[in-house]
PDB file of N, CA and C in Angstrom:
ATOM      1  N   UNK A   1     123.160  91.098 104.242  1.00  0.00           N
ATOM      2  CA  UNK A   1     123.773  92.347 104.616  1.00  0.00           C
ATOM      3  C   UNK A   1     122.735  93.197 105.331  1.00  0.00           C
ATOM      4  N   UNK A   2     123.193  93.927 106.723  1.00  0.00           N
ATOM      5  CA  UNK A   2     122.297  95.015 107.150  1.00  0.00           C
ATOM      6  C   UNK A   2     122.270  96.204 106.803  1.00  0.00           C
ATOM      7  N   UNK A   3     121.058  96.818 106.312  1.00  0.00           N
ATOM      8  CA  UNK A   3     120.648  98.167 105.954  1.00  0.00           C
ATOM      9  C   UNK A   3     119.601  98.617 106.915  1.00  0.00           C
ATOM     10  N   UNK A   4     120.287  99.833 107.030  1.00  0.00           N
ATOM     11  CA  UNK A   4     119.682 100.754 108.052  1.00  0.00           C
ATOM     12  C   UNK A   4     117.479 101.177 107.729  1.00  0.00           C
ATOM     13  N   UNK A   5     117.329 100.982 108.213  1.00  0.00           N
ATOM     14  CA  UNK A   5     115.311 101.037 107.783  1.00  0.00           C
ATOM     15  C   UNK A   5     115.263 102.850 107.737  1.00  0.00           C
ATOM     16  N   UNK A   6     114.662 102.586 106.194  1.00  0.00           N
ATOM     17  CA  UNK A   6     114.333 103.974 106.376  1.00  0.00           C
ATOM     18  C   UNK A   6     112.722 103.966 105.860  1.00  0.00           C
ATOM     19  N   UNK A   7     111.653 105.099 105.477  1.00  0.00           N
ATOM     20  CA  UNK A   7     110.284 104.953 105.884  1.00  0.00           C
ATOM     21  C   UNK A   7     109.898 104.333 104.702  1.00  0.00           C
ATOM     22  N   UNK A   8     110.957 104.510 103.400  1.00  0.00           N
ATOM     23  CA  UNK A   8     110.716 103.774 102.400  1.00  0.00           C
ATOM     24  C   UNK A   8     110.407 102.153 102.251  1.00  0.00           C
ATOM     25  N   UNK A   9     110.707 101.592 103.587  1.00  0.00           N
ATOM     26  CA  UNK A   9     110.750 100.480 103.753  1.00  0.00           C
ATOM     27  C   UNK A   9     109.791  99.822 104.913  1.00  0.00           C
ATOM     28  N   UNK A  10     108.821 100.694 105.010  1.00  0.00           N
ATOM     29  CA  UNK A  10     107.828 100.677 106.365  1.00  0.00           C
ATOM     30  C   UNK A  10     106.678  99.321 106.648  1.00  0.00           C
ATOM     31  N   UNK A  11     106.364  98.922 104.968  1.00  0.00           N
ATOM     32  CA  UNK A  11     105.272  98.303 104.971  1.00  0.00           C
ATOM     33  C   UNK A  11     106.410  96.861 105.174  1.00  0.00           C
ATOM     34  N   UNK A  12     107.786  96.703 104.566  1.00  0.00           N
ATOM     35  CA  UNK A  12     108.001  95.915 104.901  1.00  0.00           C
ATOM     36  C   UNK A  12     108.196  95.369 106.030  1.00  0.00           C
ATOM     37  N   UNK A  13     108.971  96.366 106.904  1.00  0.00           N
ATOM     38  CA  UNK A  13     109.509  96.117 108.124  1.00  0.00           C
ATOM     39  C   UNK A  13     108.099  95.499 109.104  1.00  0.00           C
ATOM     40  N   UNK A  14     106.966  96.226 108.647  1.00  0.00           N
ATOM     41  CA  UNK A  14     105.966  96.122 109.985  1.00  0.00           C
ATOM     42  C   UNK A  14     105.167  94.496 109.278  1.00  0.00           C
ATOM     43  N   UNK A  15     105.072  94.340 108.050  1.00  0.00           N
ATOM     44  CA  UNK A  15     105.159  92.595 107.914  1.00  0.00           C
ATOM     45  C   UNK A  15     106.498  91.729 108.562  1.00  0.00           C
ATOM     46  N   UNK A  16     107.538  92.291 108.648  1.00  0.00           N
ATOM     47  CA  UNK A  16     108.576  91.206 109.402  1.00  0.00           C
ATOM     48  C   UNK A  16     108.400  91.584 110.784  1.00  0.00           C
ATOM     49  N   UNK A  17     107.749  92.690 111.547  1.00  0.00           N
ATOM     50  CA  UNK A  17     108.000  92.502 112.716  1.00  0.00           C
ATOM     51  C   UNK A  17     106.530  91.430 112.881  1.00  0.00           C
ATOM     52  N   UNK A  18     105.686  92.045 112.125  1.00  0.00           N
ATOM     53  CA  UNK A  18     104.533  91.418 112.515  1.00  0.00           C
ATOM     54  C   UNK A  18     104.655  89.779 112.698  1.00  0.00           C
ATOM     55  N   UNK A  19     105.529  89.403 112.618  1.00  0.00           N
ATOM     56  CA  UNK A  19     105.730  87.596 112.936  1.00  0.00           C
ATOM     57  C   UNK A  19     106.233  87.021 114.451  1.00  0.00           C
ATOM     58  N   UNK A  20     106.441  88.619 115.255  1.00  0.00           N
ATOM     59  CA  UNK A  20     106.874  88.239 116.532  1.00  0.00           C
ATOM     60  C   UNK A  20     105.709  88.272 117.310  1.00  0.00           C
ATOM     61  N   UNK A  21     105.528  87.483 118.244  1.00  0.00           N
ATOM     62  CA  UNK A  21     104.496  86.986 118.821  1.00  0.00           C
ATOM     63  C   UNK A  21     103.467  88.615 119.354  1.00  0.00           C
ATOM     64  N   UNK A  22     104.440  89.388 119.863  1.00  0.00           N
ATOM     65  CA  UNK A  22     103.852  90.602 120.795  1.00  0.00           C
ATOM     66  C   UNK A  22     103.559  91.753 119.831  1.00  0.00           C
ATOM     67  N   UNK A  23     103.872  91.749 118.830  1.00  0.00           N
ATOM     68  CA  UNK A  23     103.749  92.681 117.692  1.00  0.00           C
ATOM     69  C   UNK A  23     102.323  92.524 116.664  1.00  0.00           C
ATOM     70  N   UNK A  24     101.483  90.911 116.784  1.00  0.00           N
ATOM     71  CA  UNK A  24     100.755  90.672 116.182  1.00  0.00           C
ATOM     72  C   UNK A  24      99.073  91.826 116.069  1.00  0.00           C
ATOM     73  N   UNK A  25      99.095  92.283 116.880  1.00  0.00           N
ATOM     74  CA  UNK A  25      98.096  93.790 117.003  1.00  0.00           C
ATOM     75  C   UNK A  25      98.425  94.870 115.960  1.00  0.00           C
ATOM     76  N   UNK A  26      97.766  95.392 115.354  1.00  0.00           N
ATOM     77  CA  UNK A  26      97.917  96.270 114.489  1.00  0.00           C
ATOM     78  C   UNK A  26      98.426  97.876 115.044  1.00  0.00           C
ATOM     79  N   UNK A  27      97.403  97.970 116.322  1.00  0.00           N
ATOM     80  CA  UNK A  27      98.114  99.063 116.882  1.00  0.00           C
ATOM     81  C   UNK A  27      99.245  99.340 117.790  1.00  0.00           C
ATOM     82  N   UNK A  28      99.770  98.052 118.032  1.00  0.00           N
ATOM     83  CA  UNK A  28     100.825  97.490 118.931  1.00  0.00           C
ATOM     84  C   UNK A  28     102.157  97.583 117.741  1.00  0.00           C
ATOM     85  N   UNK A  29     102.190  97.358 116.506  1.00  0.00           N
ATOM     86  CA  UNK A  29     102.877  97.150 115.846  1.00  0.00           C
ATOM     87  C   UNK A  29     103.028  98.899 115.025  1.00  0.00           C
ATOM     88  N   UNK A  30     101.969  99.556 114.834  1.00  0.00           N
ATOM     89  CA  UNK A  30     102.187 100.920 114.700  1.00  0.00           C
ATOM     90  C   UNK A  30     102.919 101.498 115.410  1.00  0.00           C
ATOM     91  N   UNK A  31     102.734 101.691 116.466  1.00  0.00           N
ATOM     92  CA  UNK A  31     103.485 102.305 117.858  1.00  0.00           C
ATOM     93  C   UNK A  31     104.907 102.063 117.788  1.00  0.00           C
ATOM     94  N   UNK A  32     105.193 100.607 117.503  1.00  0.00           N
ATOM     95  CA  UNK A  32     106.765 100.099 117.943  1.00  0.00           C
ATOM     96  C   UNK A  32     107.233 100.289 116.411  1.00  0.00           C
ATOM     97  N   UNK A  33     106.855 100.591 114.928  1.00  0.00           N
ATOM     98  CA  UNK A  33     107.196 101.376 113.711  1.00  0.00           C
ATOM     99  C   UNK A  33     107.581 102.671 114.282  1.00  0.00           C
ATOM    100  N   UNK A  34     106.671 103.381 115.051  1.00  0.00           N
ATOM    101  CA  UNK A  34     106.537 104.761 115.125  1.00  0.00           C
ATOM    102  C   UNK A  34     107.597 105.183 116.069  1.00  0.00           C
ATOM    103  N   UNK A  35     108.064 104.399 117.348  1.00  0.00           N
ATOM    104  CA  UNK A  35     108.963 104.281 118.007  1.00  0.00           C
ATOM    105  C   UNK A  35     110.354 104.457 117.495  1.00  0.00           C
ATOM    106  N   UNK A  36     110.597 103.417 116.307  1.00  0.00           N
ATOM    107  CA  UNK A  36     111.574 103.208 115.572  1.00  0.00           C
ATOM    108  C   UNK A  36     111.971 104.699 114.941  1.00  0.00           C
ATOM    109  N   UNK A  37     111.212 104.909 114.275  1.00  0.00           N
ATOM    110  CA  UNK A  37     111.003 106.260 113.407  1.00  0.00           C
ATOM    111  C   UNK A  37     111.205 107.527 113.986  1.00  0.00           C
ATOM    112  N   UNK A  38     110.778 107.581 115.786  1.00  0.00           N
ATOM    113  CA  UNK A  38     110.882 108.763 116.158  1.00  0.00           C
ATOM    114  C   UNK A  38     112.100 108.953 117.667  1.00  0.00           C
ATOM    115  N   UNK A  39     112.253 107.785 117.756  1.00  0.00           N
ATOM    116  CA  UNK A  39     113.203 108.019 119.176  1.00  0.00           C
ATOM    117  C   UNK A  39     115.031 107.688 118.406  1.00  0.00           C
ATOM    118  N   UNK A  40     115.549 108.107 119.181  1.00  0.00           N
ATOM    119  CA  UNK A  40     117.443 108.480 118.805  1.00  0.00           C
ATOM    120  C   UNK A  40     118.025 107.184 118.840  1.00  0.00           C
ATOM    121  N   UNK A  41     117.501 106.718 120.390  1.00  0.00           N
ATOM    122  CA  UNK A  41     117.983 105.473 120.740  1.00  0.00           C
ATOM    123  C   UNK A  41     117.370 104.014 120.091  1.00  0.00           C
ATOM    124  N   UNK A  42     116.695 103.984 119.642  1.00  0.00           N
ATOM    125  CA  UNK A  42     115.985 102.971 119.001  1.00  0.00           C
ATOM    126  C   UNK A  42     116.539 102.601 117.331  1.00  0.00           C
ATOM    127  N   UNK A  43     117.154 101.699 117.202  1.00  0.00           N
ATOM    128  CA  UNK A  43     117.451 101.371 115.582  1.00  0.00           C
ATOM    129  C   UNK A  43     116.989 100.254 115.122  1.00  0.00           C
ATOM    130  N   UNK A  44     116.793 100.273 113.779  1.00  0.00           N
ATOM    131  CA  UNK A  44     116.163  99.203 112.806  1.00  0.00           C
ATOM    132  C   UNK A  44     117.038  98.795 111.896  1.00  0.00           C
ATOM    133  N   UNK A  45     117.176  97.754 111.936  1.00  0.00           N
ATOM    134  CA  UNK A  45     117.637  97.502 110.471  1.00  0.00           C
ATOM    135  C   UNK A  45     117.286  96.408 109.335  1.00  0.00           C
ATOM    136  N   UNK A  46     117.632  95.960 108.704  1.00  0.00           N
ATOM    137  CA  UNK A  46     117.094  94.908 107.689  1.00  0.00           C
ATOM    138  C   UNK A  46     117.837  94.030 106.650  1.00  0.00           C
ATOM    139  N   UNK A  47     117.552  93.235 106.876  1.00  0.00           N
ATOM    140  CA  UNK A  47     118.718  92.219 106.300  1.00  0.00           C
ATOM    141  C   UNK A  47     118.551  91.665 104.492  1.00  0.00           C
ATOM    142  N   UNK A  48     118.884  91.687 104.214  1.00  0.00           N
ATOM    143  CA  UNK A  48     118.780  92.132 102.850  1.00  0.00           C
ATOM    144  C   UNK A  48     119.917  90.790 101.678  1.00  0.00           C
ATOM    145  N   UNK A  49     119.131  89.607 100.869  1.00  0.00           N
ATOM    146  CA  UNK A  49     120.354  89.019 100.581  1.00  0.00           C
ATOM    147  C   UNK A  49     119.773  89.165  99.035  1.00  0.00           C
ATOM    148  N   UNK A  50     120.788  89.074  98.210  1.00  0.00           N
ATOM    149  CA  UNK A  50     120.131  89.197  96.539  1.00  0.00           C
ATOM    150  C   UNK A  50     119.047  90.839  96.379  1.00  0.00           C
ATOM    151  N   UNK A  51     117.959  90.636  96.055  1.00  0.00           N
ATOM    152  CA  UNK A  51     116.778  91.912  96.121  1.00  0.00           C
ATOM    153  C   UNK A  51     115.930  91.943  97.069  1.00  0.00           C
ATOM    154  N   UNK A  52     116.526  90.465  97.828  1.00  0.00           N
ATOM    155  CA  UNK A  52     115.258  90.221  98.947  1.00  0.00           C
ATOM    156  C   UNK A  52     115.552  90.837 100.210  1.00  0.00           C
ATOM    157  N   UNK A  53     114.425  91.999 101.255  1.00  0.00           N
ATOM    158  CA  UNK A  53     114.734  92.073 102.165  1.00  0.00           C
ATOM    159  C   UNK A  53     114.144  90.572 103.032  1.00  0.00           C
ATOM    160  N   UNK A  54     114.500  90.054 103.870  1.00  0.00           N
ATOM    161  CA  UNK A  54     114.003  88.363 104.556  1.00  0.00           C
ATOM    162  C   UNK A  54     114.023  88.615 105.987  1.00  0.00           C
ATOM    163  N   UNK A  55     115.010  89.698 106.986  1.00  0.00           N
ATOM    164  CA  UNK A  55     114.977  90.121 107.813  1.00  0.00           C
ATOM    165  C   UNK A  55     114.765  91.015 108.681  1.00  0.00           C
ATOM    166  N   UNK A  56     114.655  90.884 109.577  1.00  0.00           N
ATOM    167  CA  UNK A  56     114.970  92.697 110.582  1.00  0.00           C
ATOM    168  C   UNK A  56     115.449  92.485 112.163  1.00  0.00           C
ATOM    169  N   UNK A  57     115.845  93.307 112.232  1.00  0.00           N
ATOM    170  CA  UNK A  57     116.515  93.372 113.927  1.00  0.00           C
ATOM    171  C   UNK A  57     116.542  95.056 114.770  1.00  0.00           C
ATOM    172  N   UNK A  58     115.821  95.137 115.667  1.00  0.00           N
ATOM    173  CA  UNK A  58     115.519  96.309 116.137  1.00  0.00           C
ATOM    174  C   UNK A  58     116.132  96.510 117.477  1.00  0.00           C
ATOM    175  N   UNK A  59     117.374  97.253 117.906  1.00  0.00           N
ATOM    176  CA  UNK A  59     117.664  97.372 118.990  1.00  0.00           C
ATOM    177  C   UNK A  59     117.744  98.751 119.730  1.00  0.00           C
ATOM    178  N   UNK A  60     117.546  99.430 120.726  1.00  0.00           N
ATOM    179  CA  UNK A  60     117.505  99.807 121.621  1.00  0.00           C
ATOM    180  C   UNK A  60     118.779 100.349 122.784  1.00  0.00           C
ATOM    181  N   UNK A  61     119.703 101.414 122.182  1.00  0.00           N
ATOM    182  CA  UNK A  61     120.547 101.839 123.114  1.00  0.00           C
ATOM    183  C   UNK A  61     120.465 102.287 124.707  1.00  0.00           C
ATOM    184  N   UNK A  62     120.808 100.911 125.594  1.00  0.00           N
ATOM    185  CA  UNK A  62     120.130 101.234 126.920  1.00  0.00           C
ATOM    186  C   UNK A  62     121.370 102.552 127.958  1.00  0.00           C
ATOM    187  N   UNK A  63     122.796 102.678 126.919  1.00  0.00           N
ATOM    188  CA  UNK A  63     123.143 103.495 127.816  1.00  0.00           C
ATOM    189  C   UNK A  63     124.719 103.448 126.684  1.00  0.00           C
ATOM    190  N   UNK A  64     125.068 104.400 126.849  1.00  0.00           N
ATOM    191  CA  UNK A  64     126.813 104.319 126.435  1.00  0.00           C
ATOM    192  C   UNK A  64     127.443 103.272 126.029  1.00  0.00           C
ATOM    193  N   UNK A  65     127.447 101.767 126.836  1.00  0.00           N
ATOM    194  CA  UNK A  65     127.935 100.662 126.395  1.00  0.00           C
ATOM    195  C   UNK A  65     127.176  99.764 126.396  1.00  0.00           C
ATOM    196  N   UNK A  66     125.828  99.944 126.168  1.00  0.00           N
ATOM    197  CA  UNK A  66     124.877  98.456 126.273  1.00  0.00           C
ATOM    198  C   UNK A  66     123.854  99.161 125.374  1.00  0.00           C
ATOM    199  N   UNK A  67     123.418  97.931 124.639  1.00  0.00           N
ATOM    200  CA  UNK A  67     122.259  98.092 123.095  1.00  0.00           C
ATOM    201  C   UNK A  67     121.664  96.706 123.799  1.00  0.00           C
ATOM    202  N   UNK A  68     120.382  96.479 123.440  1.00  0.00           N
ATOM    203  CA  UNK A  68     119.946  95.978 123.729  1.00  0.00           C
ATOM    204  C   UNK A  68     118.750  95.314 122.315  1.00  0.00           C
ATOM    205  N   UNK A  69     118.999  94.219 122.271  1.00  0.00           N
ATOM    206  CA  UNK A  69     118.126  93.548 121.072  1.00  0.00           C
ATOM    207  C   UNK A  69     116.775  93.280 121.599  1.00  0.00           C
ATOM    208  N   UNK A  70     115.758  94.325 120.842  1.00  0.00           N
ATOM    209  CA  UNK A  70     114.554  94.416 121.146  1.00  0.00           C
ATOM    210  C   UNK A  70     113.510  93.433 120.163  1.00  0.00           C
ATOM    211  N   UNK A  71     114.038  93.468 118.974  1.00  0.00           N
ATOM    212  CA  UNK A  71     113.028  92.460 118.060  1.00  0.00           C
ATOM    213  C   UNK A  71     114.225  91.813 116.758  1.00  0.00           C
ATOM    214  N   UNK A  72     113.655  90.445 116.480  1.00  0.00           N
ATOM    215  CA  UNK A  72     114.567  89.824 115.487  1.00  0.00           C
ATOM    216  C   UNK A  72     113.537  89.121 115.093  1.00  0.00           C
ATOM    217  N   UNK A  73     113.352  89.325 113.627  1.00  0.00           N
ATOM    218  CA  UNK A  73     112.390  88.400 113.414  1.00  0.00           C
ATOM    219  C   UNK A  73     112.733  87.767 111.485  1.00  0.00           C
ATOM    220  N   UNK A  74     112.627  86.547 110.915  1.00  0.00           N
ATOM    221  CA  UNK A  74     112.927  86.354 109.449  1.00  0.00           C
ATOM    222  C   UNK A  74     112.103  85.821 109.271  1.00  0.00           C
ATOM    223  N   UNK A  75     111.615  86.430 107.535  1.00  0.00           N
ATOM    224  CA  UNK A  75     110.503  85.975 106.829  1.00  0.00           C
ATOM    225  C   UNK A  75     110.479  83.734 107.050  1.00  0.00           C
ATOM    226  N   UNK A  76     109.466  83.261 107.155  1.00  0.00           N
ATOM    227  CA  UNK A  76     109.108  82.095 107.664  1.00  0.00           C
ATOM    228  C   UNK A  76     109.880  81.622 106.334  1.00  0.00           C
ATOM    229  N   UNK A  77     109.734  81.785 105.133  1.00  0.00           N
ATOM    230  CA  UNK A  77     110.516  81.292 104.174  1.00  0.00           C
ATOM    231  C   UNK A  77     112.017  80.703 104.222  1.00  0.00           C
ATOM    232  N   UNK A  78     112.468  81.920 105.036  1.00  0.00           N
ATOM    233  CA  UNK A  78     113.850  81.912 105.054  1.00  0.00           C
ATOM    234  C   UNK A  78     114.394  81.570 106.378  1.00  0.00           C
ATOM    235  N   UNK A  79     113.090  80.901 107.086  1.00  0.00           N
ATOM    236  CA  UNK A  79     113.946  80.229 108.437  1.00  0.00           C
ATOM    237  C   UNK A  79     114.542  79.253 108.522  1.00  0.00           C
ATOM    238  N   UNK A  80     115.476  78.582 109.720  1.00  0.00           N
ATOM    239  CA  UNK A  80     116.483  78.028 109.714  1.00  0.00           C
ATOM    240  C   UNK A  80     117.585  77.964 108.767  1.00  0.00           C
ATOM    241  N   UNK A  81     118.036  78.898 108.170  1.00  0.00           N
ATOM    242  CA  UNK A  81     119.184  78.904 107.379  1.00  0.00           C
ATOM    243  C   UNK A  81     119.940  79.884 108.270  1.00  0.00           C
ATOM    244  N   UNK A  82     120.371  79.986 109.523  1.00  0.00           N
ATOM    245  CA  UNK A  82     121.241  80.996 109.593  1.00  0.00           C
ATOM    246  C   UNK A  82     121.171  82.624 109.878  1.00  0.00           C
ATOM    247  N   UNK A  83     119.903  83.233 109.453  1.00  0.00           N
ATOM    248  CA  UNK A  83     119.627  83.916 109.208  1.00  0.00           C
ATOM    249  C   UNK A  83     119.604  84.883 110.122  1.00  0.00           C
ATOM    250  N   UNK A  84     119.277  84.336 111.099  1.00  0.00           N
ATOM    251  CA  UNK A  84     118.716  85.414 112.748  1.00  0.00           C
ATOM    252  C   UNK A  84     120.387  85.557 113.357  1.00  0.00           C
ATOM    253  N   UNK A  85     120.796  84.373 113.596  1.00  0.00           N
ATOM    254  CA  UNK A  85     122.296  84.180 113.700  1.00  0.00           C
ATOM    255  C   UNK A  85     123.077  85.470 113.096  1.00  0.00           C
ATOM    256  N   UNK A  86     123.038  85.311 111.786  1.00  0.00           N
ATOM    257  CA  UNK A  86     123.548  86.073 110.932  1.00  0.00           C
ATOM    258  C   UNK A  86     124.024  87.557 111.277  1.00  0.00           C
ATOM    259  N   UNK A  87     122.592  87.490 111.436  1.00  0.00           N
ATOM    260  CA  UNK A  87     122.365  89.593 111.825  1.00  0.00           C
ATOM    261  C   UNK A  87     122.572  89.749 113.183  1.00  0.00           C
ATOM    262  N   UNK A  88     122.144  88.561 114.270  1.00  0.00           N
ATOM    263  CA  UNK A  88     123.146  89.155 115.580  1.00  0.00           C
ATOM    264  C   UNK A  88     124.834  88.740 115.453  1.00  0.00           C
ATOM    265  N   UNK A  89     125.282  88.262 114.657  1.00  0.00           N
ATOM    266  CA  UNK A  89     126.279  88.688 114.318  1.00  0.00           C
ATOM    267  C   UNK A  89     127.013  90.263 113.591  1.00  0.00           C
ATOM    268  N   UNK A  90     126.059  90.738 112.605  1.00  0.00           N
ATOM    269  CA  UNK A  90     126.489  91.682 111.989  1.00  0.00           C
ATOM    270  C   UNK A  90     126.494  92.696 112.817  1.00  0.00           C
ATOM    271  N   UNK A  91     125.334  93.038 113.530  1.00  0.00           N
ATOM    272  CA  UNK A  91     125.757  94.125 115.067  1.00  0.00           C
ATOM    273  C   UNK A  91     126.295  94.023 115.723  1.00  0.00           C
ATOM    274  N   UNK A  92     126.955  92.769 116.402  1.00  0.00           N
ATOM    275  CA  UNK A  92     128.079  92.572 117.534  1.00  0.00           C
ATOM    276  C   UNK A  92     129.093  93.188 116.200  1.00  0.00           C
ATOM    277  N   UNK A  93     129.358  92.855 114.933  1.00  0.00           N
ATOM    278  CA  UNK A  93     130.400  93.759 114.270  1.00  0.00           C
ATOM    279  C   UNK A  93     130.140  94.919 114.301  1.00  0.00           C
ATOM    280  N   UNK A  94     128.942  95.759 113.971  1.00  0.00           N
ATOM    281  CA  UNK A  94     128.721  96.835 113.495  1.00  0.00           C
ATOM    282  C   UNK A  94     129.233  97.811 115.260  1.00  0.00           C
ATOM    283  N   UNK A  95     129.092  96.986 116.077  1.00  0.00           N
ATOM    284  CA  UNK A  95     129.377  98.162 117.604  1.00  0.00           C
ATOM    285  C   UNK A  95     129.784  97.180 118.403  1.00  0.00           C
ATOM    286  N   UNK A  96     131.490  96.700 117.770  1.00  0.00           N
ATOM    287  CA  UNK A  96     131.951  96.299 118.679  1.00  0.00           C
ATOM    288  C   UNK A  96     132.522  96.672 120.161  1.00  0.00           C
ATOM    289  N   UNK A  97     132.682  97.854 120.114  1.00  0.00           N
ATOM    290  CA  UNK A  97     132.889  98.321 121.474  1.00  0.00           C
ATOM    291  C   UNK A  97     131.681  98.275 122.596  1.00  0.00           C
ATOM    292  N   UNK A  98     130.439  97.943 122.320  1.00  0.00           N
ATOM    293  CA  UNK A  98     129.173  98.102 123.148  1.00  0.00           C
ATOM    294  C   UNK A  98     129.137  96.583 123.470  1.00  0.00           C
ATOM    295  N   UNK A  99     128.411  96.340 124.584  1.00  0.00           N
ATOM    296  CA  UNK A  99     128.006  94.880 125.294  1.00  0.00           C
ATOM    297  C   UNK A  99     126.170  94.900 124.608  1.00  0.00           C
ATOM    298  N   UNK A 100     126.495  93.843 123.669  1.00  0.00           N
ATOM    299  CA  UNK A 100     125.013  93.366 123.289  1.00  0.00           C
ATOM    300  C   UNK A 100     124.398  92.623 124.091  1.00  0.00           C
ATOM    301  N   UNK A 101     123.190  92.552 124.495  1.00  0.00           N
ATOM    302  CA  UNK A 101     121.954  92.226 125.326  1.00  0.00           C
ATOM    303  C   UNK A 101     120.794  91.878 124.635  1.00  0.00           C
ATOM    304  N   UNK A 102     120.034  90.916 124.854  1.00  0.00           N
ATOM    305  CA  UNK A 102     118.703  90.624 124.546  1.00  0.00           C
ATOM    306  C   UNK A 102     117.595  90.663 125.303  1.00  0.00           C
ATOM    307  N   UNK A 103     116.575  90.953 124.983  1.00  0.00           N
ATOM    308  CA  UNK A 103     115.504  91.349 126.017  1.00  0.00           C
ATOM    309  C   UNK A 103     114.892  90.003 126.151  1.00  0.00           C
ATOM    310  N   UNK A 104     113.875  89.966 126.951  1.00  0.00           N
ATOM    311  CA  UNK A 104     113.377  88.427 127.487  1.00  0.00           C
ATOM    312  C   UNK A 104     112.830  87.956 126.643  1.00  0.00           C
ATOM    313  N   UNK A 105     112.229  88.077 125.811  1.00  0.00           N
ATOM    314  CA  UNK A 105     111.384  87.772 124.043  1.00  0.00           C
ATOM    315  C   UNK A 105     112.479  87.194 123.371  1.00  0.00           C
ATOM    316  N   UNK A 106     113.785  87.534 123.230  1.00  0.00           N
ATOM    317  CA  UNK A 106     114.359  86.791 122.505  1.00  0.00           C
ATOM    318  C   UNK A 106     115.815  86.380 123.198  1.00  0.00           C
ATOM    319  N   UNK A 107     115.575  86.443 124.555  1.00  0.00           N
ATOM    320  CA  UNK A 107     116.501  85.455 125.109  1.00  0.00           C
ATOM    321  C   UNK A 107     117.539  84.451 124.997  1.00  0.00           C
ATOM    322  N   UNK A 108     116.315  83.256 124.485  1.00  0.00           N
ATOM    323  CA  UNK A 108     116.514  82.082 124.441  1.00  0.00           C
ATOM    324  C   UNK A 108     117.381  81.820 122.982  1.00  0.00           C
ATOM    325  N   UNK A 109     116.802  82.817 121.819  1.00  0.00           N
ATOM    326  CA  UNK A 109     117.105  82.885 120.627  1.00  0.00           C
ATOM    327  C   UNK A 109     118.830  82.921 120.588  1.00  0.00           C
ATOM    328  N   UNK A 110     118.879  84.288 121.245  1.00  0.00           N
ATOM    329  CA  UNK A 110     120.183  85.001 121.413  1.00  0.00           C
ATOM    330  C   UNK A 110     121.683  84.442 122.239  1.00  0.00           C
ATOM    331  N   UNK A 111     120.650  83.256 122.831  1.00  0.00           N
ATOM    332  CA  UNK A 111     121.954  82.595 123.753  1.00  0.00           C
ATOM    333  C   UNK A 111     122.311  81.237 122.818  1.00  0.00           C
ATOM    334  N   UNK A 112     121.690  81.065 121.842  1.00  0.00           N
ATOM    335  CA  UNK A 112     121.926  80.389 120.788  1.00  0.00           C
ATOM    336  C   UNK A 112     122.883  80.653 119.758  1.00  0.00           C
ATOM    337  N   UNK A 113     123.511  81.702 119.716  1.00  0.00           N
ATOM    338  CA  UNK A 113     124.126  82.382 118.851  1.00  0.00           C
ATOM    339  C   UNK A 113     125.335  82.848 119.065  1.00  0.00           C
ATOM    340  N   UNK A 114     125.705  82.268 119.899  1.00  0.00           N
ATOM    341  CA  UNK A 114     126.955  82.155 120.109  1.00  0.00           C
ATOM    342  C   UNK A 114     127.759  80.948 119.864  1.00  0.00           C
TER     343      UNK A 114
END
């Protein structure tokens, strides 16, 4: 299930982003937390099954009808089960009226998932 990231959940989120290749910098990965935290258009969320959070997915409202999937990343534990799938599913529910998009980082991921 997706839950919205709030700061209570900071150290986790910036260990799950920290597994995407461009995020691996400490101050690269502050910035794009801090991003999250301070811009309108920018959302986080976190995927959450039993007590475990295992996911996150961070997208980016590029305009009225287009969001744009900026980071997806699941704990290495819990890969290949579905998981990444999962949650770009739960946002194509959560805003079905908007055209979802993936940025070039996770492209390849995202055209999988359908």
């Amino acid at each position: 299930m997706l839950i919205r990231y709030k700061k209570l959940f900071e150290k986790i989120a910036m260990g799950l982003l920290s597994f995407m290749p461009a995020e691996k910098d400490l101050k690269i990965l502050l910035q794009t937390i801090k991003e999250y935290e301070s811009n309108e258009n920018w959302h986080l969320f976190l995927w959450k099954e039993e007590e475990s959070i295992i996911g996150i997915i961070g997208l980016q409202q590029l305009d009225d009808n287009q969001i744009e999937i900026q980071h997806i990343s699941v704990n290495p534990s819990y890969r290949n089960q579905g998981i990444g799938k999962s949650m770009v599913k739960a946002i194509k529910e959560m805003f079905p009226d908007k055209t979802i998009v993936p940025n070039k980082l996770i492209e390849s991921f995202f055209n999988k998932c359908d």
